[in-house]
C-alpha atoms as a PDB file:
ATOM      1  CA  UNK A   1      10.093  39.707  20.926  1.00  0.00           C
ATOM      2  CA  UNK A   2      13.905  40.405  22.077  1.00  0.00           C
ATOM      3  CA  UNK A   3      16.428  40.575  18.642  1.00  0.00           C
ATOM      4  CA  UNK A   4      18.187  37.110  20.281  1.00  0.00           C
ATOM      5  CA  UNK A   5      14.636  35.489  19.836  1.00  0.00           C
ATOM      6  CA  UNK A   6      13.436  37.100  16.491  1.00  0.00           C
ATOM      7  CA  UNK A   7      16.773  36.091  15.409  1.00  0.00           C
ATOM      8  CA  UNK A   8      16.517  31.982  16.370  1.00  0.00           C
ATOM      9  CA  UNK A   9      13.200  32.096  14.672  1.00  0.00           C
ATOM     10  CA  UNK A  10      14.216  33.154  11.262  1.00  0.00           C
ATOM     11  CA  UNK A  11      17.867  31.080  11.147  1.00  0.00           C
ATOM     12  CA  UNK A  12      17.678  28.521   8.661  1.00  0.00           C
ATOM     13  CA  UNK A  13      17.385  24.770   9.768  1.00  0.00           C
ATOM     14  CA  UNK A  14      20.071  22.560   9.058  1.00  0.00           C
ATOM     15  CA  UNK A  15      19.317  20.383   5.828  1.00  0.00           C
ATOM     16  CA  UNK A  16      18.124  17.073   7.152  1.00  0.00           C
ATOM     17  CA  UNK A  17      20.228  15.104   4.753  1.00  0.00           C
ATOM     18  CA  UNK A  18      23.601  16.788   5.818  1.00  0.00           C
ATOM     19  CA  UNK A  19      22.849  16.469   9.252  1.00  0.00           C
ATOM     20  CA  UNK A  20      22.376  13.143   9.085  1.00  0.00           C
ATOM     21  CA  UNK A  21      25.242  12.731   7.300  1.00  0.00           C
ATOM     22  CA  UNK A  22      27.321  14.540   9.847  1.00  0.00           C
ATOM     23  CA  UNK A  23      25.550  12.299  12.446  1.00  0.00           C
ATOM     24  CA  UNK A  24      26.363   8.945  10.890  1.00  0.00           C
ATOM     25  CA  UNK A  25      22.317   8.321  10.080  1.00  0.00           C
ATOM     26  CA  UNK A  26      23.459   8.726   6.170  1.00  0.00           C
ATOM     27  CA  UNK A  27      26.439   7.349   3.979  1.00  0.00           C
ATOM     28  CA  UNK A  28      27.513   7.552   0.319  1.00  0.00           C
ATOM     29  CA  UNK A  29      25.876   5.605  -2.099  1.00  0.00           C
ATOM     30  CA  UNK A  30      29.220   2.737  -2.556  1.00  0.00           C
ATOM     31  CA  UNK A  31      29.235   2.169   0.874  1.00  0.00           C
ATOM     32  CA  UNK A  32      25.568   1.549   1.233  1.00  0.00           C
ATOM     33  CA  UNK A  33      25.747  -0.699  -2.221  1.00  0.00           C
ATOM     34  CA  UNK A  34      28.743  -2.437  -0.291  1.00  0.00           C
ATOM     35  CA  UNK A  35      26.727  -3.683   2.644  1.00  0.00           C
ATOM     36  CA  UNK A  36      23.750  -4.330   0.381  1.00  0.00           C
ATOM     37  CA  UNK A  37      25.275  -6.682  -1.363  1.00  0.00           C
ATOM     38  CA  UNK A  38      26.731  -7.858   1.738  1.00  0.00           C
ATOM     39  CA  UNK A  39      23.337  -8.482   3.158  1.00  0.00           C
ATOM     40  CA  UNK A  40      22.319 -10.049  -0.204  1.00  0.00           C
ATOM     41  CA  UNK A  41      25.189 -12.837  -0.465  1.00  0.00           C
ATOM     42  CA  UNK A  42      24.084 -13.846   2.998  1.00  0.00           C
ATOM     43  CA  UNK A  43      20.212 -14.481   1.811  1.00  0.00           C
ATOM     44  CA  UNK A  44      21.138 -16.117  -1.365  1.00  0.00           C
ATOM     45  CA  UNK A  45      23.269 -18.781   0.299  1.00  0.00           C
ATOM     46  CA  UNK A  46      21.224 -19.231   3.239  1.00  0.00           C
ATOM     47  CA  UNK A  47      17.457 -18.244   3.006  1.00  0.00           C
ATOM     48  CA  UNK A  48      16.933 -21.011  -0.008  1.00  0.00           C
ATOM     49  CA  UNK A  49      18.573 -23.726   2.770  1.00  0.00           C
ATOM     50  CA  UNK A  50      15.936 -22.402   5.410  1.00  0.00           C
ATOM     51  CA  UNK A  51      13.211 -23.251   3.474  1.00  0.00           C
ATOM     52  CA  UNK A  52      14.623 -26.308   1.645  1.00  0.00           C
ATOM     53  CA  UNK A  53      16.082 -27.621   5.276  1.00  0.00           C
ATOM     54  CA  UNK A  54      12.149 -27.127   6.737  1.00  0.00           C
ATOM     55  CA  UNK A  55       9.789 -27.381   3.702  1.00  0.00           C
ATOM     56  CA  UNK A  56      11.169 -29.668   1.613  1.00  0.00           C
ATOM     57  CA  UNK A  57      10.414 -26.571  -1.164  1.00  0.00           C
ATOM     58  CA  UNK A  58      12.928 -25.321  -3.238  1.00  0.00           C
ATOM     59  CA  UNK A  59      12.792 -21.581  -3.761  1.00  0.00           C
ATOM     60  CA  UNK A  60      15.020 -18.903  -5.738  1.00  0.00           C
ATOM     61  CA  UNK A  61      16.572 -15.848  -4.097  1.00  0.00           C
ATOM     62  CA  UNK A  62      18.649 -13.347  -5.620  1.00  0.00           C
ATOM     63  CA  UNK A  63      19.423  -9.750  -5.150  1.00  0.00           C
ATOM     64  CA  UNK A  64      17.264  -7.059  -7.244  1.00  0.00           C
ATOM     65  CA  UNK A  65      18.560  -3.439  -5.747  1.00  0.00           C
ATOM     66  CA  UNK A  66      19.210  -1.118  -2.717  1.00  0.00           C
ATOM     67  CA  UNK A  67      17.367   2.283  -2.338  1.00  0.00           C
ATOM     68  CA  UNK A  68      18.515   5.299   0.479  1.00  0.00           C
ATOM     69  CA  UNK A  69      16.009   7.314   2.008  1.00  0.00           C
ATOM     70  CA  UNK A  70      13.637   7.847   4.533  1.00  0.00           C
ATOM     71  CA  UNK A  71      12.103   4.983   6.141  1.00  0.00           C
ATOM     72  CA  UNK A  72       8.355   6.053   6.225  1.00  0.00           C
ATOM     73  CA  UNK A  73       9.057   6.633   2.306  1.00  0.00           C
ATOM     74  CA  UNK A  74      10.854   3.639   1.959  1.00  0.00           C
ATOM     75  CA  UNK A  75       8.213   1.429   3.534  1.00  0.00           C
ATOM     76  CA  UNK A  76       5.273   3.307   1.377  1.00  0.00           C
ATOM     77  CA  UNK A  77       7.443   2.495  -1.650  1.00  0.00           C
ATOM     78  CA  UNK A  78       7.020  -0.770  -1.637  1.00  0.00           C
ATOM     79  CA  UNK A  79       3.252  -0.881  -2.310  1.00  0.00           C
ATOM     80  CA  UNK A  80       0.377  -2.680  -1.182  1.00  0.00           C
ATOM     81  CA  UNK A  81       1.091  -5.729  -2.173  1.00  0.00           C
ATOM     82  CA  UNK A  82       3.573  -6.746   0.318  1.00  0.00           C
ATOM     83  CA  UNK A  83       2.937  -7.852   4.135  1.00  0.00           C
ATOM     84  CA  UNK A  84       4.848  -6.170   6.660  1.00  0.00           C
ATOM     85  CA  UNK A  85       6.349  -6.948  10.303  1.00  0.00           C
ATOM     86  CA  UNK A  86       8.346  -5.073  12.422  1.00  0.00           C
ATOM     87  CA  UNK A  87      10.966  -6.264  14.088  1.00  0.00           C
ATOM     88  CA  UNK A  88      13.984  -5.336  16.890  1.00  0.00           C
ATOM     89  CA  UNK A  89      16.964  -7.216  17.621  1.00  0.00           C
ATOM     90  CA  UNK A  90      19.170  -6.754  20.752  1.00  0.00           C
ATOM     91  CA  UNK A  91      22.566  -5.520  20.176  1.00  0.00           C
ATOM     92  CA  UNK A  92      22.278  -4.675  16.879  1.00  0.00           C
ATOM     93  CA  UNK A  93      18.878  -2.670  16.282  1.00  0.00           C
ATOM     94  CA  UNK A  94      15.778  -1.549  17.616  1.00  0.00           C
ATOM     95  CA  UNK A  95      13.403  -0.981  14.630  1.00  0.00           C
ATOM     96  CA  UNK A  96      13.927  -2.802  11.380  1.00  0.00           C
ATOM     97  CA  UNK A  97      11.150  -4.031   8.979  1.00  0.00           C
ATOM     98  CA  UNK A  98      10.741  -7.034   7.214  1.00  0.00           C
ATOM     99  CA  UNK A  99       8.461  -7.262   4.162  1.00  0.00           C
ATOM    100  CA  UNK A 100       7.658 -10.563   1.960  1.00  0.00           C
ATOM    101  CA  UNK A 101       5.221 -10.226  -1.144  1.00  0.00           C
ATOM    102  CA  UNK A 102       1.944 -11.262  -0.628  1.00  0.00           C
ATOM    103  CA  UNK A 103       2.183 -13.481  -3.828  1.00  0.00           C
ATOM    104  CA  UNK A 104       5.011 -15.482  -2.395  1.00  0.00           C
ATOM    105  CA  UNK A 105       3.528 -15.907   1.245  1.00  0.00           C
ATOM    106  CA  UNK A 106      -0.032 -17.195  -0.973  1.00  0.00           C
ATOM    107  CA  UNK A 107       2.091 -19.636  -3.126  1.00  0.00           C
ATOM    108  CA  UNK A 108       3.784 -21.255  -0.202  1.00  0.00           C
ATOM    109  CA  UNK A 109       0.704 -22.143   1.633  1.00  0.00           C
ATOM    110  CA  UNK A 110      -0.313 -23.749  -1.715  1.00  0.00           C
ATOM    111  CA  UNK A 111       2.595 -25.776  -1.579  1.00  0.00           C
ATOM    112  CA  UNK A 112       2.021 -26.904   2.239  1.00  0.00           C
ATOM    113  CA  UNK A 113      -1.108 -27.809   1.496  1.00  0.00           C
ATOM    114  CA  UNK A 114       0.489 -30.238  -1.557  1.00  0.00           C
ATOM    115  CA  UNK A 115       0.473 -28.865  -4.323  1.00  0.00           C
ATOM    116  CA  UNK A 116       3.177 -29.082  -7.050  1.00  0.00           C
ATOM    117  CA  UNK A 117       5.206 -25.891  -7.281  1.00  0.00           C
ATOM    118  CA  UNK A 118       5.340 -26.277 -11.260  1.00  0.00           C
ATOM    119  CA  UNK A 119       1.174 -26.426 -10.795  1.00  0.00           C
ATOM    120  CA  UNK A 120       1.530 -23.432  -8.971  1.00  0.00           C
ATOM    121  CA  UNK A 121       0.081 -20.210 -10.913  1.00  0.00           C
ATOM    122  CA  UNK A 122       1.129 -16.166 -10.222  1.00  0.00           C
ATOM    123  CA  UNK A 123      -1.065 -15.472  -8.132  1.00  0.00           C
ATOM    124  CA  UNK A 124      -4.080 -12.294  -8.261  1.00  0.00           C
ATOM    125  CA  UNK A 125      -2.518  -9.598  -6.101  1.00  0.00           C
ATOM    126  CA  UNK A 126      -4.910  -9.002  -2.828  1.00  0.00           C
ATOM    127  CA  UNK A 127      -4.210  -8.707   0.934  1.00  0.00           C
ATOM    128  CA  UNK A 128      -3.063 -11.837   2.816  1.00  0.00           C
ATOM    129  CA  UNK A 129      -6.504 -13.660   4.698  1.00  0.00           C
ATOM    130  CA  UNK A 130      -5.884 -14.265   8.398  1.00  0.00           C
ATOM    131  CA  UNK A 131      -4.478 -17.678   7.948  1.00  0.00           C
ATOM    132  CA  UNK A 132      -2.093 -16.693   5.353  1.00  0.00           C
ATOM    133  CA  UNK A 133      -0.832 -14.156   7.567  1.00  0.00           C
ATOM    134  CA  UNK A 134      -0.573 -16.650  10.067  1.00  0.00           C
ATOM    135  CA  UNK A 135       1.848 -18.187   7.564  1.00  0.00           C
ATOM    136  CA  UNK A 136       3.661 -15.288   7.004  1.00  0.00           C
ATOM    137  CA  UNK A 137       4.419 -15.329  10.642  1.00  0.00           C
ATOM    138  CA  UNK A 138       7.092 -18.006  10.073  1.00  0.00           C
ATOM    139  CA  UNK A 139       8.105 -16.638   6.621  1.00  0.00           C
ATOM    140  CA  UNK A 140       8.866 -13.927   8.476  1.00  0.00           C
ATOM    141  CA  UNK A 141      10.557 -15.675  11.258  1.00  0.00           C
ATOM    142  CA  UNK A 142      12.803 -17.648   9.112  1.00  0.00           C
ATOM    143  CA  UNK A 143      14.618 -14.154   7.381  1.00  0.00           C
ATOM    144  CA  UNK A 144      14.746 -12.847  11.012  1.00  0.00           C
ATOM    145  CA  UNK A 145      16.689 -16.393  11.619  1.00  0.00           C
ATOM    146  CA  UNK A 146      18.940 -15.733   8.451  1.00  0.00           C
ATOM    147  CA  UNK A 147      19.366 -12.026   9.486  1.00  0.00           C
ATOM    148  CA  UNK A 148      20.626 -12.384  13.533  1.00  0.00           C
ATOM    149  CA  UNK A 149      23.060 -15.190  11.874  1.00  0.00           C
ATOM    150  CA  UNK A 150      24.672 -12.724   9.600  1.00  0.00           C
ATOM    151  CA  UNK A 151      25.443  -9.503  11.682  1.00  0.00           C
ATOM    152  CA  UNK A 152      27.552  -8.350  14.452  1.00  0.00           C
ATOM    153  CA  UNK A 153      24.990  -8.975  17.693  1.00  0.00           C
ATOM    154  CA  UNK A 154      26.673  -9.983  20.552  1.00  0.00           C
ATOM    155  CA  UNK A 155      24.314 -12.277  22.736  1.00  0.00           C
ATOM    156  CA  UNK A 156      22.822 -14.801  20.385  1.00  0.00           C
ATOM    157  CA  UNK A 157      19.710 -13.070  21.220  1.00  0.00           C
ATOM    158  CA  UNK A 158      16.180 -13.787  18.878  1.00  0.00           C
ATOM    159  CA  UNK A 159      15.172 -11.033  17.055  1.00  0.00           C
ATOM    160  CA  UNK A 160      11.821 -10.133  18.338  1.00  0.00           C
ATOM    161  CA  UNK A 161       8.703  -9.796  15.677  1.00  0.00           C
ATOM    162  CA  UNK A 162       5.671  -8.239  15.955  1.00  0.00           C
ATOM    163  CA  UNK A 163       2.550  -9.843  14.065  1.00  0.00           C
ATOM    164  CA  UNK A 164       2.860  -9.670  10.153  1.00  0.00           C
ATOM    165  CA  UNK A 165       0.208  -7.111   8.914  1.00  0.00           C
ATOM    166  CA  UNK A 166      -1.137  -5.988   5.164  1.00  0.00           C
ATOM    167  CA  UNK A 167       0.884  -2.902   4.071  1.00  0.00           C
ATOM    168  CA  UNK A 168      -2.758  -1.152   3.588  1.00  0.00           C
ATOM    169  CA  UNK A 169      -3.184  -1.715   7.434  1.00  0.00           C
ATOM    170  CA  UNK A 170      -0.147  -0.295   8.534  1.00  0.00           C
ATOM    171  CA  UNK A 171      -0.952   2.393  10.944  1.00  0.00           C
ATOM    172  CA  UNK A 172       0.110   6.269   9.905  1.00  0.00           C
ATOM    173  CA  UNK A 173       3.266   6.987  10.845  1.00  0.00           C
ATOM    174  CA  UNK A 174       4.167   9.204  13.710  1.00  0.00           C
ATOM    175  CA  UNK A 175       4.074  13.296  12.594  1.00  0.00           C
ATOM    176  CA  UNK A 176       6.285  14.078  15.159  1.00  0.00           C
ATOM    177  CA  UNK A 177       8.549  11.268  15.316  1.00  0.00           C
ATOM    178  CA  UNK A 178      11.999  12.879  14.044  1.00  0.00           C
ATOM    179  CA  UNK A 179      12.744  11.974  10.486  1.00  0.00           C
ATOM    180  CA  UNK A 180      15.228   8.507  10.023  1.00  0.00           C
ATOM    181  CA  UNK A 181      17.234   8.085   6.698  1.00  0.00           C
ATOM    182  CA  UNK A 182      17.196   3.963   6.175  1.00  0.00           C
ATOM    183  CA  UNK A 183      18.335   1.367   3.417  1.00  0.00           C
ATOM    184  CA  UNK A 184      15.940  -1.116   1.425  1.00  0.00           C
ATOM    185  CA  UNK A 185      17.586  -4.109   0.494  1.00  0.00           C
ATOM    186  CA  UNK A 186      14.856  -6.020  -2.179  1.00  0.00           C
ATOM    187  CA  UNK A 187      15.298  -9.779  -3.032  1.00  0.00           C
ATOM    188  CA  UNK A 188      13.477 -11.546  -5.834  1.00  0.00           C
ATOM    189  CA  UNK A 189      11.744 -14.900  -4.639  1.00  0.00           C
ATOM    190  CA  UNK A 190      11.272 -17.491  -7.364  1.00  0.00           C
ATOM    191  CA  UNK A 191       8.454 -20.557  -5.781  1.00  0.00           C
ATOM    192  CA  UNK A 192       8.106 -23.121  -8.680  1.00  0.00           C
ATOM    193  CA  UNK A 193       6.841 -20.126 -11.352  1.00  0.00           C
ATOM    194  CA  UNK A 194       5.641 -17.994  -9.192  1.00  0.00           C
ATOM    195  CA  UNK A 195       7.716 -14.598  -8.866  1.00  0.00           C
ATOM    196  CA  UNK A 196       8.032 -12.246  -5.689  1.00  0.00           C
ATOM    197  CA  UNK A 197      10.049 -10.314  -3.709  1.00  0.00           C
ATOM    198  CA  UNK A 198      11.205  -9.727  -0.289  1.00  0.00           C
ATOM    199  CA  UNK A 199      12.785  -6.715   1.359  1.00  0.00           C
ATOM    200  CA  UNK A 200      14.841  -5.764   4.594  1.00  0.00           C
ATOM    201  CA  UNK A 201      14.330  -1.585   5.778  1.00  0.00           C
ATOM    202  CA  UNK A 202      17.080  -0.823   7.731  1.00  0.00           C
ATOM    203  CA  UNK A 203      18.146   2.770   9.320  1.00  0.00           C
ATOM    204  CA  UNK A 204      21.320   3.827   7.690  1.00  0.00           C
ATOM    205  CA  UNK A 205      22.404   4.865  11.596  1.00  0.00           C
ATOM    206  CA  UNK A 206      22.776   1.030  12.385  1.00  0.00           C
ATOM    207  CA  UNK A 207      23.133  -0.401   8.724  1.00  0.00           C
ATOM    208  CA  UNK A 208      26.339   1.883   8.356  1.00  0.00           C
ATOM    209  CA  UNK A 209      27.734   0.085  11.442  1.00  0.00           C
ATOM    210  CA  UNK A 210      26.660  -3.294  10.501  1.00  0.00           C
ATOM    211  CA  UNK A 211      29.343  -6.411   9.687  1.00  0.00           C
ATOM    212  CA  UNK A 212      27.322  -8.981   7.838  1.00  0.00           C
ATOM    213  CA  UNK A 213      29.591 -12.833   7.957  1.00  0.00           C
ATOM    214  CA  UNK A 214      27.921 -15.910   6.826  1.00  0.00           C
ATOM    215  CA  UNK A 215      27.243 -18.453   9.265  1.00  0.00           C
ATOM    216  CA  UNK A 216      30.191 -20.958   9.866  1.00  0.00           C
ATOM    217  CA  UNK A 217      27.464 -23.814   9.470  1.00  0.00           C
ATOM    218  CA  UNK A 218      24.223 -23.712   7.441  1.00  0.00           C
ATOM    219  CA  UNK A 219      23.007 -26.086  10.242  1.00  0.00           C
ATOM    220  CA  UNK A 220      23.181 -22.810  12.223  1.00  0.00           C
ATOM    221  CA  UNK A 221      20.091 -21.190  10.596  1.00  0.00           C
ATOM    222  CA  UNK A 222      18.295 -24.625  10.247  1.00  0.00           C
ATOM    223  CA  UNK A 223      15.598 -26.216  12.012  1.00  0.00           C
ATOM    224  CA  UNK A 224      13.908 -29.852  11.732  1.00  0.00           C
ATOM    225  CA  UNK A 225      11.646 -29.918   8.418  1.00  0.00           C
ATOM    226  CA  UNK A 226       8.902 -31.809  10.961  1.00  0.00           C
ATOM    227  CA  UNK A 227       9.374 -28.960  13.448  1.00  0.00           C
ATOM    228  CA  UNK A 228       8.298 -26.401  10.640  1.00  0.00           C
ATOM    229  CA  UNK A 229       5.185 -28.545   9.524  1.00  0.00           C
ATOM    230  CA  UNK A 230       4.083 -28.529  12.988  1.00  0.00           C
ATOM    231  CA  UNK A 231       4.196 -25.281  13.961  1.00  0.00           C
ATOM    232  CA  UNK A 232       2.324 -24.182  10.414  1.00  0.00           C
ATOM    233  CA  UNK A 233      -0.254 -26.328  10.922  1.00  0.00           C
ATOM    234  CA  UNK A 234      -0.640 -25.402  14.697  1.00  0.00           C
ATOM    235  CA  UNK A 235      -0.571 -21.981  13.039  1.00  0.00           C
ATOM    236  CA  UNK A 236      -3.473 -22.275  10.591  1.00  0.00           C
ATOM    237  CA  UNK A 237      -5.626 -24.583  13.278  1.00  0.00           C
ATOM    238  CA  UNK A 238      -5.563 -22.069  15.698  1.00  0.00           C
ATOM    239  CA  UNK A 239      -6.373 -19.187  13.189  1.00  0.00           C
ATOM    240  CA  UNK A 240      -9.925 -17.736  14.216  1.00  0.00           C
ATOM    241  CA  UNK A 241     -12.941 -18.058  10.931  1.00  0.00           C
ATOM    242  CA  UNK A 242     -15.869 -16.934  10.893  1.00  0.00           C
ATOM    243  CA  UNK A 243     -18.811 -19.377  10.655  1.00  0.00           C
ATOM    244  CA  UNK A 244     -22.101 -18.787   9.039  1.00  0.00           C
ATOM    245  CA  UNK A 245     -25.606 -20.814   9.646  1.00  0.00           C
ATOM    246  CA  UNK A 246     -28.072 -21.172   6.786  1.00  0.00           C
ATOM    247  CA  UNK A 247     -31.836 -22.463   7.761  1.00  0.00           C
ATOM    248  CA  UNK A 248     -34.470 -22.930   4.943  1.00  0.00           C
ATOM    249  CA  UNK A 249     -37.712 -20.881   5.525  1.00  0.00           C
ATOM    250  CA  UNK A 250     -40.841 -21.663   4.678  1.00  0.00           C
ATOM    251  CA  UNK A 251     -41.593 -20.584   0.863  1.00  0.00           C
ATOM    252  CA  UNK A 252     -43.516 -17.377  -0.026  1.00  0.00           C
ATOM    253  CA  UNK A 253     -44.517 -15.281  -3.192  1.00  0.00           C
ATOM    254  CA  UNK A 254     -43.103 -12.519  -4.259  1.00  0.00           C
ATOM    255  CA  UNK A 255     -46.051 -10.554  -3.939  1.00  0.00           C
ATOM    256  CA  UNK A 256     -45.926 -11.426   0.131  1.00  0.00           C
ATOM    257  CA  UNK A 257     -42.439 -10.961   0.293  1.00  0.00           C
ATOM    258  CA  UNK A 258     -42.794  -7.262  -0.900  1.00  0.00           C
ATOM    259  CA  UNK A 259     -45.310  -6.824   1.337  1.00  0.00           C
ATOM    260  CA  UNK A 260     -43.283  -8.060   4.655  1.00  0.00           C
ATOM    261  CA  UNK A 261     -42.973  -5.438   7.241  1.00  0.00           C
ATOM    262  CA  UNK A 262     -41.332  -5.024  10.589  1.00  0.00           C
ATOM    263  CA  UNK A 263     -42.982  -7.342  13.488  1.00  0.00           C
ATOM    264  CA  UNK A 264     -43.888  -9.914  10.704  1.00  0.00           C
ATOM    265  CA  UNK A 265     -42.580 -13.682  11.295  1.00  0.00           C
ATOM    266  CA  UNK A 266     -41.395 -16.440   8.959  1.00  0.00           C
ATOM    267  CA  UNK A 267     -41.598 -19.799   9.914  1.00  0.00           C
ATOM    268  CA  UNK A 268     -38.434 -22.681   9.094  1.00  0.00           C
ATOM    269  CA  UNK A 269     -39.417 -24.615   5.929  1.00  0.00           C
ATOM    270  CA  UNK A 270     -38.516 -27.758   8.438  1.00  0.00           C
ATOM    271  CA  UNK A 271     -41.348 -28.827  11.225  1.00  0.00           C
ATOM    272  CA  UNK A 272     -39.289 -31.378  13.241  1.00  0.00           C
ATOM    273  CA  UNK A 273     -35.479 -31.012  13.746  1.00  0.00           C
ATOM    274  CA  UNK A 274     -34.872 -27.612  11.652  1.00  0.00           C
ATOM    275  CA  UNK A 275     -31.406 -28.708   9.567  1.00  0.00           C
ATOM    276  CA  UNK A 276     -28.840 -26.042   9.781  1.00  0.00           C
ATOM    277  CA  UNK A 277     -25.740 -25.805   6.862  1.00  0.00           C
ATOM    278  CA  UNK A 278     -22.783 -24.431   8.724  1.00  0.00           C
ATOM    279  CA  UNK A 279     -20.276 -22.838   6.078  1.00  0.00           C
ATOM    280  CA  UNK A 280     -17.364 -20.500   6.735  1.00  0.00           C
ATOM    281  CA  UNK A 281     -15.995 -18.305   3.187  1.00  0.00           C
ATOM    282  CA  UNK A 282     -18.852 -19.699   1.366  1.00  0.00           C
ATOM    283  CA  UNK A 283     -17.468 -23.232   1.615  1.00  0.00           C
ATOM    284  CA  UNK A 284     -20.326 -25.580   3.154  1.00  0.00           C
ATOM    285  CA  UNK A 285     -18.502 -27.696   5.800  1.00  0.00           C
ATOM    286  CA  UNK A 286     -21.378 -29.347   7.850  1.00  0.00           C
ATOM    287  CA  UNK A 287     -24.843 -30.476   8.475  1.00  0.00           C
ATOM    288  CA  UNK A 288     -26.261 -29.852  12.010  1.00  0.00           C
ATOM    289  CA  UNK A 289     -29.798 -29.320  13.815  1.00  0.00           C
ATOM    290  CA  UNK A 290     -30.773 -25.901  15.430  1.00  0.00           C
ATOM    291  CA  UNK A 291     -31.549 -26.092  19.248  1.00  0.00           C
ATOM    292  CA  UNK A 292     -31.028 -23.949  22.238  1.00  0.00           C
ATOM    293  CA  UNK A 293     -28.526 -24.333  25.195  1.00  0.00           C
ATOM    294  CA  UNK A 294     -29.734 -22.222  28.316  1.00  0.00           C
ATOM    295  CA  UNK A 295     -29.945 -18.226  26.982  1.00  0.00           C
ATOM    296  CA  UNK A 296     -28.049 -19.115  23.949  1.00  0.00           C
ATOM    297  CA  UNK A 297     -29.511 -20.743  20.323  1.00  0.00           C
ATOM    298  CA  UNK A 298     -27.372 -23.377  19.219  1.00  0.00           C
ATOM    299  CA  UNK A 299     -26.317 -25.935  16.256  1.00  0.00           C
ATOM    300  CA  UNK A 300     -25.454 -29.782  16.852  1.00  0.00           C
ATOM    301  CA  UNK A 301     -22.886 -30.685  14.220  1.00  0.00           C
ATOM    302  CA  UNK A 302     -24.816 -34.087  12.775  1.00  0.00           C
ATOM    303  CA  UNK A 303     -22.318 -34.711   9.725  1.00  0.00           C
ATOM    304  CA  UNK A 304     -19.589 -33.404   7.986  1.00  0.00           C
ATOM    305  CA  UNK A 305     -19.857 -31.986   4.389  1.00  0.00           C
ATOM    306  CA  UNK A 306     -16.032 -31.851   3.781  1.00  0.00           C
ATOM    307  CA  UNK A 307     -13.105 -33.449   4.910  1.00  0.00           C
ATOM    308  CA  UNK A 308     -10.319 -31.754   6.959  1.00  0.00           C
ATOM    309  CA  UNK A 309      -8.417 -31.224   3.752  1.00  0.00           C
ATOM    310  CA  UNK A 310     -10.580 -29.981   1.734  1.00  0.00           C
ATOM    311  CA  UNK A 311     -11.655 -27.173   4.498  1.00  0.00           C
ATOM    312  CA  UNK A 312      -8.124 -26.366   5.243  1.00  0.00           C
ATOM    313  CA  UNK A 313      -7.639 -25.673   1.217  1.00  0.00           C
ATOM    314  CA  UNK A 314     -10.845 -23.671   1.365  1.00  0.00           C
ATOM    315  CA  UNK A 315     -10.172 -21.454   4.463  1.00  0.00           C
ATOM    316  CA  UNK A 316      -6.512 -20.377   3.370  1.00  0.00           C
ATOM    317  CA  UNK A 317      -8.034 -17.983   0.668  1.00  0.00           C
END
């Protein structure tokens, strides 16, 4: 090893925090609270307008604090109880992320479904089920909506949004992707009594730059309230569940049923038409007969057990 190379290896790196800083990827804690609140005044008028405009539900936002640091940490920060998208917006910035609490997301689709938001209770913290996240797709569209009206991006471009995912399904983050200093701006949520937060995770590069001015008409981040109940029930009918078939067997002792080995058979309890109970999350949702179809075994839907409604309010949990 040459003294030129012996000496690159053992110079010191640069801090990562001053060279950021030096960069423009990192300011000083009153200008980042500056555009925080900046970015908060816009969701507090607006965002509660969205929903009202769409919904016909009244929620609550209001700023709760703005943290600097790293974007993987920032994102891990916020827990597991929040549901995540990334996002991109032309002009303006090509990796943001979006996160809503999974409380509010499961509270909404309550109130879609009817029910009164002072009925509404906190809700258990768990992961979002496939339909809720199919929800959370236009949760997440509608702060997207708020967000492109509110900062400097030529174009009147869409933000684009990947598919909302559970913050315990996000996948690892990149070990060799350099490190990026961002800003999280958290907002409370307030749904009848139910409490929950949302959050924007910006890098500081393009948040430093950013001009947030309110719309010149709320119409501007609005949409039809009929056009929102559409597309969330489009959502949730398309959403893929998993069905389960139940057929009685024929009734055996204990003693026998200890004794069953490989290669044994048990015969249906029915001798005719064998009656099939079709269920999906537990819920029982119809009454059919088993047959075959070609290769394939079947199931002939012969009644309903429950109405649409009461599936719909089953299937969302």
């Amino acid at each position: 090893m040459t003294t030129n190379q012996a000496n690159q290896t053992n110079a010191p790196k640069m801090d990562l925090a001053l060279l950021a800083k030096l960069t423009g990827g990192l300011g000083d804690k009153r200008t980042v609270e500056r555009i925080s609140g900046e970015f908060a005044h816009l969701y507090t008028e607006f965002l509660p307008d969205v929903f009202h405009s769409e919904t016909g539900i009244r929620i609550g936002v209001s700023y709760l604090s703005c943290t600097s640091g790293l974007m993987n940490d920032l994102i891990a920060d916020l827990g597991d109880g929040f549901a995540l998208c990334d996002g991109a917006l032309r002009n303006w910035c090509p990796n943001f992320v979006l996160a809503c609490g999974n409380s509010f997301v499961i509270a909404l689709m309550e109130s879609m479904l009817g029910a009164a938001a002072e009925a509404i209770a906190q809700p258990i913290e768990r992961p979002l089920s496939d339909i809720e996240l199919d929800l959370a797709v236009m949760v997440f569209d509608r702060i997207a909506n708020v967000l492109r009206s509110g900062v400097n991006a030529p174009g009147g471009f869409e933000a684009s949004l990947e598919r909302p995912h559970n913050a315990e399904d996000r996948p690892k983050p990149d070990e060799l992707a350099r490190p990026e200093f961002g800003v999280a701006v958290r907002m409370a949520l307030e749904l009848g009594p139910v409490v929950s937060e949302f959050a924007l995770v910006i890098p500081q590069s393009i948040f430093l730059k950013t001009k947030v001015t309110a719309p010149k008409a709320r119409g501007q981040v609005s949409k039809a309230k009929q056009e929102w109940a559409d597309r969330m029930n489009d959502q949730v009918r398309r959403s893929h569940v998993t069905l389960e078939a139940r057929i009685r067997l024929q009734k055996l002792t204990l003693g026998t049923i200890s004794r069953l080995a490989a290669g044994d058979v048990i015969a249906f309890q029915d001798k005719q038409d064998v009656q099939v109970q079709v269920s999906a999350n537990g819920k029982d949702m119809y009454a059919c007969e088993f047959g075959r179809s070609g290769e394939n075994y079947t199931v002939r839907v012969k009644d309903n057990i429950s109405t649409d409604d009461e599936i719909l309010r089953h299937l969302i949990g």
